[in-house]
Protein backbone atom coordinates (compact mmCIF):
# COMPACT_ATOMS: atom_id res chain seq x y z
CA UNK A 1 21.30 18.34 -13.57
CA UNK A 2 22.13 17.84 -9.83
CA UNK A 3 20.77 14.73 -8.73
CA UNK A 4 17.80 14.27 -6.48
CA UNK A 5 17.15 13.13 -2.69
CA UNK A 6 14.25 11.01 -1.98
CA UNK A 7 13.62 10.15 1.53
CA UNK A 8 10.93 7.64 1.67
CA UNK A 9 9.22 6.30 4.76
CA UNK A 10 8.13 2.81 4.94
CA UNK A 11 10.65 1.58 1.80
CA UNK A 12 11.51 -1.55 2.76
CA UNK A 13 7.62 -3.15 2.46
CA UNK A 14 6.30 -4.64 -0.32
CA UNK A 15 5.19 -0.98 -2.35
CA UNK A 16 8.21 0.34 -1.37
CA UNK A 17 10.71 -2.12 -2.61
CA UNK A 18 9.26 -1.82 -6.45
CA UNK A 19 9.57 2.38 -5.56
CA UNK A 20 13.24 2.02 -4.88
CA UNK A 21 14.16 -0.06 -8.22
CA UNK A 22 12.06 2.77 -10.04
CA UNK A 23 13.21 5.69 -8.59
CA UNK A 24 17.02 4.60 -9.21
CA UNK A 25 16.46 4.17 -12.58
CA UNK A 26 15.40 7.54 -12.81
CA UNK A 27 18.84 8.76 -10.93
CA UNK A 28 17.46 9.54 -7.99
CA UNK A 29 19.60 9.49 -4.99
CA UNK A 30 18.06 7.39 -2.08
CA UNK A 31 17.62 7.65 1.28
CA UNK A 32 15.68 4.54 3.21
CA UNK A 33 14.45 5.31 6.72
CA UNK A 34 14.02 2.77 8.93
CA UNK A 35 14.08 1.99 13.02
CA UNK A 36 16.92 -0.90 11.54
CA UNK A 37 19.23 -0.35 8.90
CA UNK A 38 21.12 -3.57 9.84
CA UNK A 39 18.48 -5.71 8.63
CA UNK A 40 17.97 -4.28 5.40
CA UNK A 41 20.92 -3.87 3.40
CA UNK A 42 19.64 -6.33 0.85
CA UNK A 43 18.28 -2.93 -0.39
CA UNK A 44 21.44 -1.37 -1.47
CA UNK A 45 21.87 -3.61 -4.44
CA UNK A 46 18.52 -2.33 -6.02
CA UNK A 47 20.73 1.11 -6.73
CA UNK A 48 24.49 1.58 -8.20
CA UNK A 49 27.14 1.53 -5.32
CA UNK A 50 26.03 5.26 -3.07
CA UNK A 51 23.00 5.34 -4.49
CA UNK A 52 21.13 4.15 -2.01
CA UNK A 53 21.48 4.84 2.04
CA UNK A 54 19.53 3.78 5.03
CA UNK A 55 18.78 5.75 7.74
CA UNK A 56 17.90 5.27 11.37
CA UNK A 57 15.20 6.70 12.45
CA UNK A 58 12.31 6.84 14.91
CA UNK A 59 9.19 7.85 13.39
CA UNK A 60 8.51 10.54 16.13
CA UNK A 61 11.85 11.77 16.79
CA UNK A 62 11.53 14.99 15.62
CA UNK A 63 15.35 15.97 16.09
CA UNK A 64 16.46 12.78 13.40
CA UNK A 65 13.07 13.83 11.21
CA UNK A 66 14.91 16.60 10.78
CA UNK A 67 18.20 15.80 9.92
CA UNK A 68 17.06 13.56 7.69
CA UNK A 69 14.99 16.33 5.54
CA UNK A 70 17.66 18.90 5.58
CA UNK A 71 19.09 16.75 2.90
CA UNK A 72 16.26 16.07 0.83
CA UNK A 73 14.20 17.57 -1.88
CA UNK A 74 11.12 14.76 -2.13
CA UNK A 75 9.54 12.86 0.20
CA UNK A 76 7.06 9.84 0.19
CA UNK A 77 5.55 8.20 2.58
CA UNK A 78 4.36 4.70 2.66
CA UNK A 79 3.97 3.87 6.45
CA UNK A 80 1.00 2.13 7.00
CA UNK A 81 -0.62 -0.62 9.10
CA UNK A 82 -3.42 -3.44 8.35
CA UNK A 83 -4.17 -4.10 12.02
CA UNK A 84 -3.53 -2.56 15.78
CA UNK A 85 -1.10 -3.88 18.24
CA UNK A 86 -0.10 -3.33 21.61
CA UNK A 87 2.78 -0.93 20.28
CA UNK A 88 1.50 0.33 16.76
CA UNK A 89 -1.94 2.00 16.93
CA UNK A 90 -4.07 3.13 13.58
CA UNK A 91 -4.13 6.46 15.33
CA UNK A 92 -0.29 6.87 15.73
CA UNK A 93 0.98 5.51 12.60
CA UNK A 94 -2.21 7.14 9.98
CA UNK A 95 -2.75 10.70 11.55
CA UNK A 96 -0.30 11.62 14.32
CA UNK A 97 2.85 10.79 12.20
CA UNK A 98 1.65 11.78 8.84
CA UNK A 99 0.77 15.13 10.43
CA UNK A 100 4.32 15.78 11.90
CA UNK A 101 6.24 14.75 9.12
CA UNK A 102 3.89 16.95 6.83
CA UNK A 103 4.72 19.44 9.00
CA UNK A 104 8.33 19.34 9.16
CA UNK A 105 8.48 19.49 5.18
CA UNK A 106 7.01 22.45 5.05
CA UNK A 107 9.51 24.06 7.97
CA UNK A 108 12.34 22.14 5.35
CA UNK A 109 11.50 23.65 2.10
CA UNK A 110 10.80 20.07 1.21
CA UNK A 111 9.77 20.22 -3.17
CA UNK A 112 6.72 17.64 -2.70
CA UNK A 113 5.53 14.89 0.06
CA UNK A 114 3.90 12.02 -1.63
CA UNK A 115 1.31 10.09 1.14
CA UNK A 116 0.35 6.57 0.72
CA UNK A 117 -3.56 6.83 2.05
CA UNK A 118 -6.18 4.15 0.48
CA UNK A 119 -9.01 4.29 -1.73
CA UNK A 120 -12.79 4.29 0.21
CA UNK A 121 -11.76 6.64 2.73
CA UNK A 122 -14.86 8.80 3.47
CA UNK A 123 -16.50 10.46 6.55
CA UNK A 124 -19.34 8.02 6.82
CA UNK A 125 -16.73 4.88 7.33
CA UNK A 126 -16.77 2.58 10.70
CA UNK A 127 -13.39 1.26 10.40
CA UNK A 128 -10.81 2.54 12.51
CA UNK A 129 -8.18 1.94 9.88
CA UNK A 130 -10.00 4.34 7.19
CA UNK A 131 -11.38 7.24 9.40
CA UNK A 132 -7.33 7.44 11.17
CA UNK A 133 -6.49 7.86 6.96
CA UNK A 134 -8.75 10.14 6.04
CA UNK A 135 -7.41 12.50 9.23
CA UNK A 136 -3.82 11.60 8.24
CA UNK A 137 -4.60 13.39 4.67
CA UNK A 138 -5.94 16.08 6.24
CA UNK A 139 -3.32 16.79 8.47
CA UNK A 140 -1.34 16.84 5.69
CA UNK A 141 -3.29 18.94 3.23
CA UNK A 142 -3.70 21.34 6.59
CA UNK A 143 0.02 21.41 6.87
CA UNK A 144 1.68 21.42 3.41
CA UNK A 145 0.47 22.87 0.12
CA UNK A 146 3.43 20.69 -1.76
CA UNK A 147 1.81 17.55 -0.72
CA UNK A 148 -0.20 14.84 -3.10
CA UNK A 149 -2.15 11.94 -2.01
CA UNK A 150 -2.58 8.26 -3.41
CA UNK A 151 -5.32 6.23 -2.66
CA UNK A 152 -4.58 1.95 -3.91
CA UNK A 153 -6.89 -0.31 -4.09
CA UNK A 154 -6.07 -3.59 -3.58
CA UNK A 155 -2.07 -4.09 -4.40
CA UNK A 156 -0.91 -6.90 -6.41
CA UNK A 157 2.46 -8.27 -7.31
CA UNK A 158 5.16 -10.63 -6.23
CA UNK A 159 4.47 -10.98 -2.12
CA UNK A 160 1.35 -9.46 -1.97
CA UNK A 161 -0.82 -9.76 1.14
CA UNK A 162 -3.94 -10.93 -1.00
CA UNK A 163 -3.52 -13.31 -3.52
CA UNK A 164 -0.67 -14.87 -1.81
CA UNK A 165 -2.62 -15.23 1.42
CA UNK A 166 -5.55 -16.40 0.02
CA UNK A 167 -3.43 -19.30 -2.03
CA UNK A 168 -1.66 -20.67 1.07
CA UNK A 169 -5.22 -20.80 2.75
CA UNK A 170 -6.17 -22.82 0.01
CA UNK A 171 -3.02 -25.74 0.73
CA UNK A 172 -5.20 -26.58 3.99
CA UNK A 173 -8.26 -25.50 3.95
CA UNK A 174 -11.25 -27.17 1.82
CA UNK A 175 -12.65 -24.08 0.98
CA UNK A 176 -12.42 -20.46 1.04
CA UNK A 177 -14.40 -17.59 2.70
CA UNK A 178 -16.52 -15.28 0.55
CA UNK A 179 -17.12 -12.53 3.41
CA UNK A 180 -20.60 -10.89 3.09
CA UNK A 181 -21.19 -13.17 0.61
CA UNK A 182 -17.89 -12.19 -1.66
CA UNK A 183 -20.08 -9.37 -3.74
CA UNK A 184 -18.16 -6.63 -2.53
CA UNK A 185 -15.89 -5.28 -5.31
CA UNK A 186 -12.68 -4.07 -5.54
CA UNK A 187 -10.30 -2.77 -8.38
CA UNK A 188 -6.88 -4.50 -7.85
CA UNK A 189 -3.98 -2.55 -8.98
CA UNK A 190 -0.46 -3.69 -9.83
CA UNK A 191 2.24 -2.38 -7.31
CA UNK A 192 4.60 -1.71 -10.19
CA UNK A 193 1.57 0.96 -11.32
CA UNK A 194 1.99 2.08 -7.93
CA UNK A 195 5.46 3.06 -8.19
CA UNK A 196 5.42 4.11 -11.47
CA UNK A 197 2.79 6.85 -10.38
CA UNK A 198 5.03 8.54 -7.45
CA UNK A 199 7.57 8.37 -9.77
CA UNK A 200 5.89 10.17 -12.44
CA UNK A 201 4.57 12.55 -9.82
CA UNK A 202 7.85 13.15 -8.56
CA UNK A 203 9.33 14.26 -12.09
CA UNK A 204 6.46 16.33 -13.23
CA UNK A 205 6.47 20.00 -12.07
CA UNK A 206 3.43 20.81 -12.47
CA UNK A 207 0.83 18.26 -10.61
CA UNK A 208 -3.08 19.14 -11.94
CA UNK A 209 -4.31 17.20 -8.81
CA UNK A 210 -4.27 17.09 -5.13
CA UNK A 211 -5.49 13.70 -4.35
CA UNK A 212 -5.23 10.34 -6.77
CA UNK A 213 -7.71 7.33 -6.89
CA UNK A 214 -5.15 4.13 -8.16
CA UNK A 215 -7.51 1.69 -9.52
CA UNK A 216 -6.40 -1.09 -11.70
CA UNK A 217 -7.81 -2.03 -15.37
CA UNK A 218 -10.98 -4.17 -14.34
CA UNK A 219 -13.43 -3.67 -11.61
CA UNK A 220 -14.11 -7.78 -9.64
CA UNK A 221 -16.72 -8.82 -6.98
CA UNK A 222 -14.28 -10.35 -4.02
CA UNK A 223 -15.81 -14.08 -5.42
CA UNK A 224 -14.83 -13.56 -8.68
CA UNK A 225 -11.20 -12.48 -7.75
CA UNK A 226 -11.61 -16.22 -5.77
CA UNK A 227 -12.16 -17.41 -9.02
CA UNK A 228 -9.42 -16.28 -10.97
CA UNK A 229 -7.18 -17.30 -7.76
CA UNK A 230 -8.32 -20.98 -7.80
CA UNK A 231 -7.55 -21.10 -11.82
CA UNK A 232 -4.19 -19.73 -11.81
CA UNK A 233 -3.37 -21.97 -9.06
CA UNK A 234 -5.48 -25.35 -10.79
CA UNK A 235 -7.41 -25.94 -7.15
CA UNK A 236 -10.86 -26.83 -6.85
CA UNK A 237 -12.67 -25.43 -3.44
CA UNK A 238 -15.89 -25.14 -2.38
CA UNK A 239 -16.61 -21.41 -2.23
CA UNK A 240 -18.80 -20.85 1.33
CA UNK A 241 -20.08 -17.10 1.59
CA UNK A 242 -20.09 -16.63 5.22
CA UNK A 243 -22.31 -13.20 6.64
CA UNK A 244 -20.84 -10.00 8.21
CA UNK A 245 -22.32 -11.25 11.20
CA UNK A 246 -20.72 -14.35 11.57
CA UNK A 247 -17.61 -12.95 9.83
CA UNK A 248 -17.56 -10.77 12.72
CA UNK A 249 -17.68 -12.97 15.71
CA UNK A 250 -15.12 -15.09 14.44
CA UNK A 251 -12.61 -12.13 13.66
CA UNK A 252 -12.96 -11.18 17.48
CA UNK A 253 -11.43 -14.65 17.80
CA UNK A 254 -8.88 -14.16 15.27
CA UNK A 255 -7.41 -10.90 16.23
CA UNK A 256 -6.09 -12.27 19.50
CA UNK A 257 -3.41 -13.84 17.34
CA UNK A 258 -0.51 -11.88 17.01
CA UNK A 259 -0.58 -11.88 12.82
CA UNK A 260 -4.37 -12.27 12.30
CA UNK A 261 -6.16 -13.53 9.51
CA UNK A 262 -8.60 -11.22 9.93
CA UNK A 263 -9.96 -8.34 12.44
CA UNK A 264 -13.38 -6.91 12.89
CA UNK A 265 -12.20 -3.48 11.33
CA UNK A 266 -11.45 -5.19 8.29
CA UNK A 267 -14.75 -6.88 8.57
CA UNK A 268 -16.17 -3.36 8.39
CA UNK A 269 -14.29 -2.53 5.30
CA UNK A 270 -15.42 -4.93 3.47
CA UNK A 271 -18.68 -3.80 3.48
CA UNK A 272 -18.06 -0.79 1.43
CA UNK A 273 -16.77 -1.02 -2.40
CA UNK A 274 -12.88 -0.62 -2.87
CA UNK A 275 -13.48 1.17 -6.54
CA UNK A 276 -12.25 4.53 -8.11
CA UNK A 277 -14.85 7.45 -7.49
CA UNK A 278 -14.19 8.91 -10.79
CA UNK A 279 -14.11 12.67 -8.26
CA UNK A 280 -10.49 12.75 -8.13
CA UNK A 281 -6.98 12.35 -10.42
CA UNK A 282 -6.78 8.62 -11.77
CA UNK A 283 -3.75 6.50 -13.17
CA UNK A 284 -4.88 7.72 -16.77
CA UNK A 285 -4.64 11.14 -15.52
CA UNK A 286 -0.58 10.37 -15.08
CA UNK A 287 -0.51 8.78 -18.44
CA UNK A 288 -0.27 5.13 -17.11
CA UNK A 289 -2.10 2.41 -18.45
CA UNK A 290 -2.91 -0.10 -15.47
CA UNK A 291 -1.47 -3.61 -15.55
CA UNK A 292 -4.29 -6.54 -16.01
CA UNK A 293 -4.11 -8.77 -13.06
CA UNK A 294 -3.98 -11.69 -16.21
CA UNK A 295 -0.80 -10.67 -17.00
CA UNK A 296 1.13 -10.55 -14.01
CA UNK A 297 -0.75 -13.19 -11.52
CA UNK A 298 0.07 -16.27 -13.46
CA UNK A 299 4.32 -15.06 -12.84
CA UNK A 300 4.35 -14.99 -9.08
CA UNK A 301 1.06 -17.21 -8.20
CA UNK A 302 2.68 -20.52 -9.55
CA UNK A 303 4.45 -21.83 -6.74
CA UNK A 304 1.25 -22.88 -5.32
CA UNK A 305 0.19 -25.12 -7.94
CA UNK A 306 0.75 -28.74 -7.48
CA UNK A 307 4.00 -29.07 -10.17
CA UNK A 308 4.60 -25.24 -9.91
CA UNK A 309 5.47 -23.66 -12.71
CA UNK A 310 5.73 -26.24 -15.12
CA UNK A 311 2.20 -27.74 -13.89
C-alpha cells in the first residue's frame, strides 16, 4: 500500500507532538507546517530518517497552502489560541484560517481535514474564544464535505497547560483559586486519547459522524480536580473560591501581561460546563477507552513534589 501524507497544522504544540509519534507508527508519511522549521527539528527523530518533513509556511499564504496540499492526502489541523495578542487574534486564527484552508482541500482533492475545535461551543456563549470556534467549524462544514470535527475537553499529559500550571502556582502561592467558586465541571481527557482518535479517524473509511465530543473517563467539579492536584503533588493549600465578579476585575489586570494567567474571556468560559453533550460522536464511538487521569497524573506531576519522584 502506498504510503500516506499527513500535513498537520499546529504539530509542534503539545497535542500535536503525541499526533506525530502516533501517526508514524502507523506509516504515515509526515509533513509539519510551521512559520520556523529551524527551530523544530527535534521533531524529526519522533519518525524513521524521511519520515518526517517540516515545512515553511504562513498560515494565510495561499500560494505555499497550496503547494503544500498538492502533496497530501489528510489533513489536520490543530492551530489554536488560549488568548488574543497584538498579532494573533481569536478571529484570525479560529474562523478566517480554518475557513481557507477548508477551502483549499476541497479545490485539492484532499481525502479528509481533521479540525481541532473544543467542547462547549454553542450559539448562546460570551467568550470570544468559543463563538470564533464555533464559526471556524462552520466554515469548514460550509466548505468541505470530507471534513470531521473534535471537540477536547480539558487536555492532560506530560506539559499540559492545566495541571502543570496550577502545580507551579502552588510553589509560591499559599493557596489556590477556585473561580466561581470551583463547581464548574469539566471532563479532562488524556492527549494520547486525543491522538489516538485522529488517528483512528484517519484510517477508517467510513466515518459515522461529523462532529466528535472527546471527554475523558470521569466527569470533576474544577475544586475537586484541585484536589486530586494537591495529593499527587503532597501540598497542603488553603482552597479560596473567589466570584466571577472579582475573578473578572482582576483578569483585566492580568491580561496586560504578555503570557497571562488568566483573561476575562476565559473568565466567561468558566461559567459554562466543559462536559460531553451525549448529541454528537464520543471516544467510545471510535472504540477508545479514555485514559483515567489516576493513571497518568502521578508520571508527569512528580517533579513538583518536595523529593520528586521518590517523595
Amino acid at each position: 500500500m502506498k504510503q500516506k501524507i499527513a500535513t498537520i497544522f499546529g504539530a509542534t504544540g503539545f497535542i500535536g507532538r503525541h499526533l506525530i509519534r502516533r501517526l508514524t507508527e502507523k506509516d504515515f508519511r509526515i509533513i509539519v507546517a510551521t512559520r520556523s522549521p529551524y527551530l523544530h527539528g527535534y521533531l524529526k527523530p519522533l519518525g524513521d530518517p524521511g519520515q518526517i518533513d517540516l515545512e515553511r509556511v504562513n498560515l494565510f499564504d495561499e500560494k505555499t497552502l497550496k503547494v503544500l496540499l498538492k502533496n497530501s492526502n489528510v489533513v489536520v489541523n490543530l492551530v489554536g489560541i488560549l488568548y488574543e495578542t497584538r498579532k494573533q487574534k481569536f478571529e484570525n486564527i479560529h474562523s478566517k484560517f480554518p475557513e481557507l484552508l477548508s477551502k483549499l482541500c476541497n479545490e485539492h482533492g484532499i481525502e479528509k481535514f481533521i479540525h481541532l475545535s473544543a467542547l462547549g461551543v454553542n450559539e448562546d456563549v460570551k467568550s470570544m474564544y468559543m463563538r470564533t470556534k464555533l464559526q471556524g467549524e462552520k466554515n469548514i462544514l460550509n466548505n468541505f464535505d470530507n471534513s470531521i470535527i473534535l471537540r477536547p475537553s480539558i487536555v492532560f499529559g506530560p506539559e499540559d497547560k492545566f495541571f502543570n500550571q496550577f502545580a507551579s502556582l502552588s510553589q509560591f502561592l499559599p493557596f489556590l483559586p477556585l473561580i466561581g467558586g470551583g463547581q464548574t465541571k469539566f471532563q479532562p481527557i488524556y492527549v494520547g486519547d486525543v491522538a489516538k482518535a485522529i488517528a483512528t479517524i484517519l484510517e477508517t473509511e467510513e466515518i459515522d459522524n461529523k462532529i466528535y465530543e472527546l471527554g475523558g473517563a470521569e466527569i470533576f467539579t474544577f475544586q475537586q480536580l484541585m484536589n486530586i492536584l494537591l495529593k499527587e503533588i503532597q501540598k497542603r493549600r488553603f482552597l479560596i473560591p473567589i466570584p466571577f465578579s472579582i475573578a473578572k476585575f482582576m483578569a483585566r489586570i492580568l491580561q496586560l501581561f504578555p503570557k497571562p494567567l488568566i483573561t476575562t474571556d476565559q473568565i466567561e468560559m468558566l461559567k459554562e460546563d466543559n462536559v460531553v453533550s451525549n448529541n454528537y460522536g464520543t471516544l467510545r464511538d471510535l472504540n477508545i477507552e479514555p485514559t483515567t487521569i489516576e493513571s497518568i497524573l502521578p508520571h508527569y506531576i512528580y517533579r513538583f513534589r518536595k523529593g520528586g519522584e521518590f517523595a
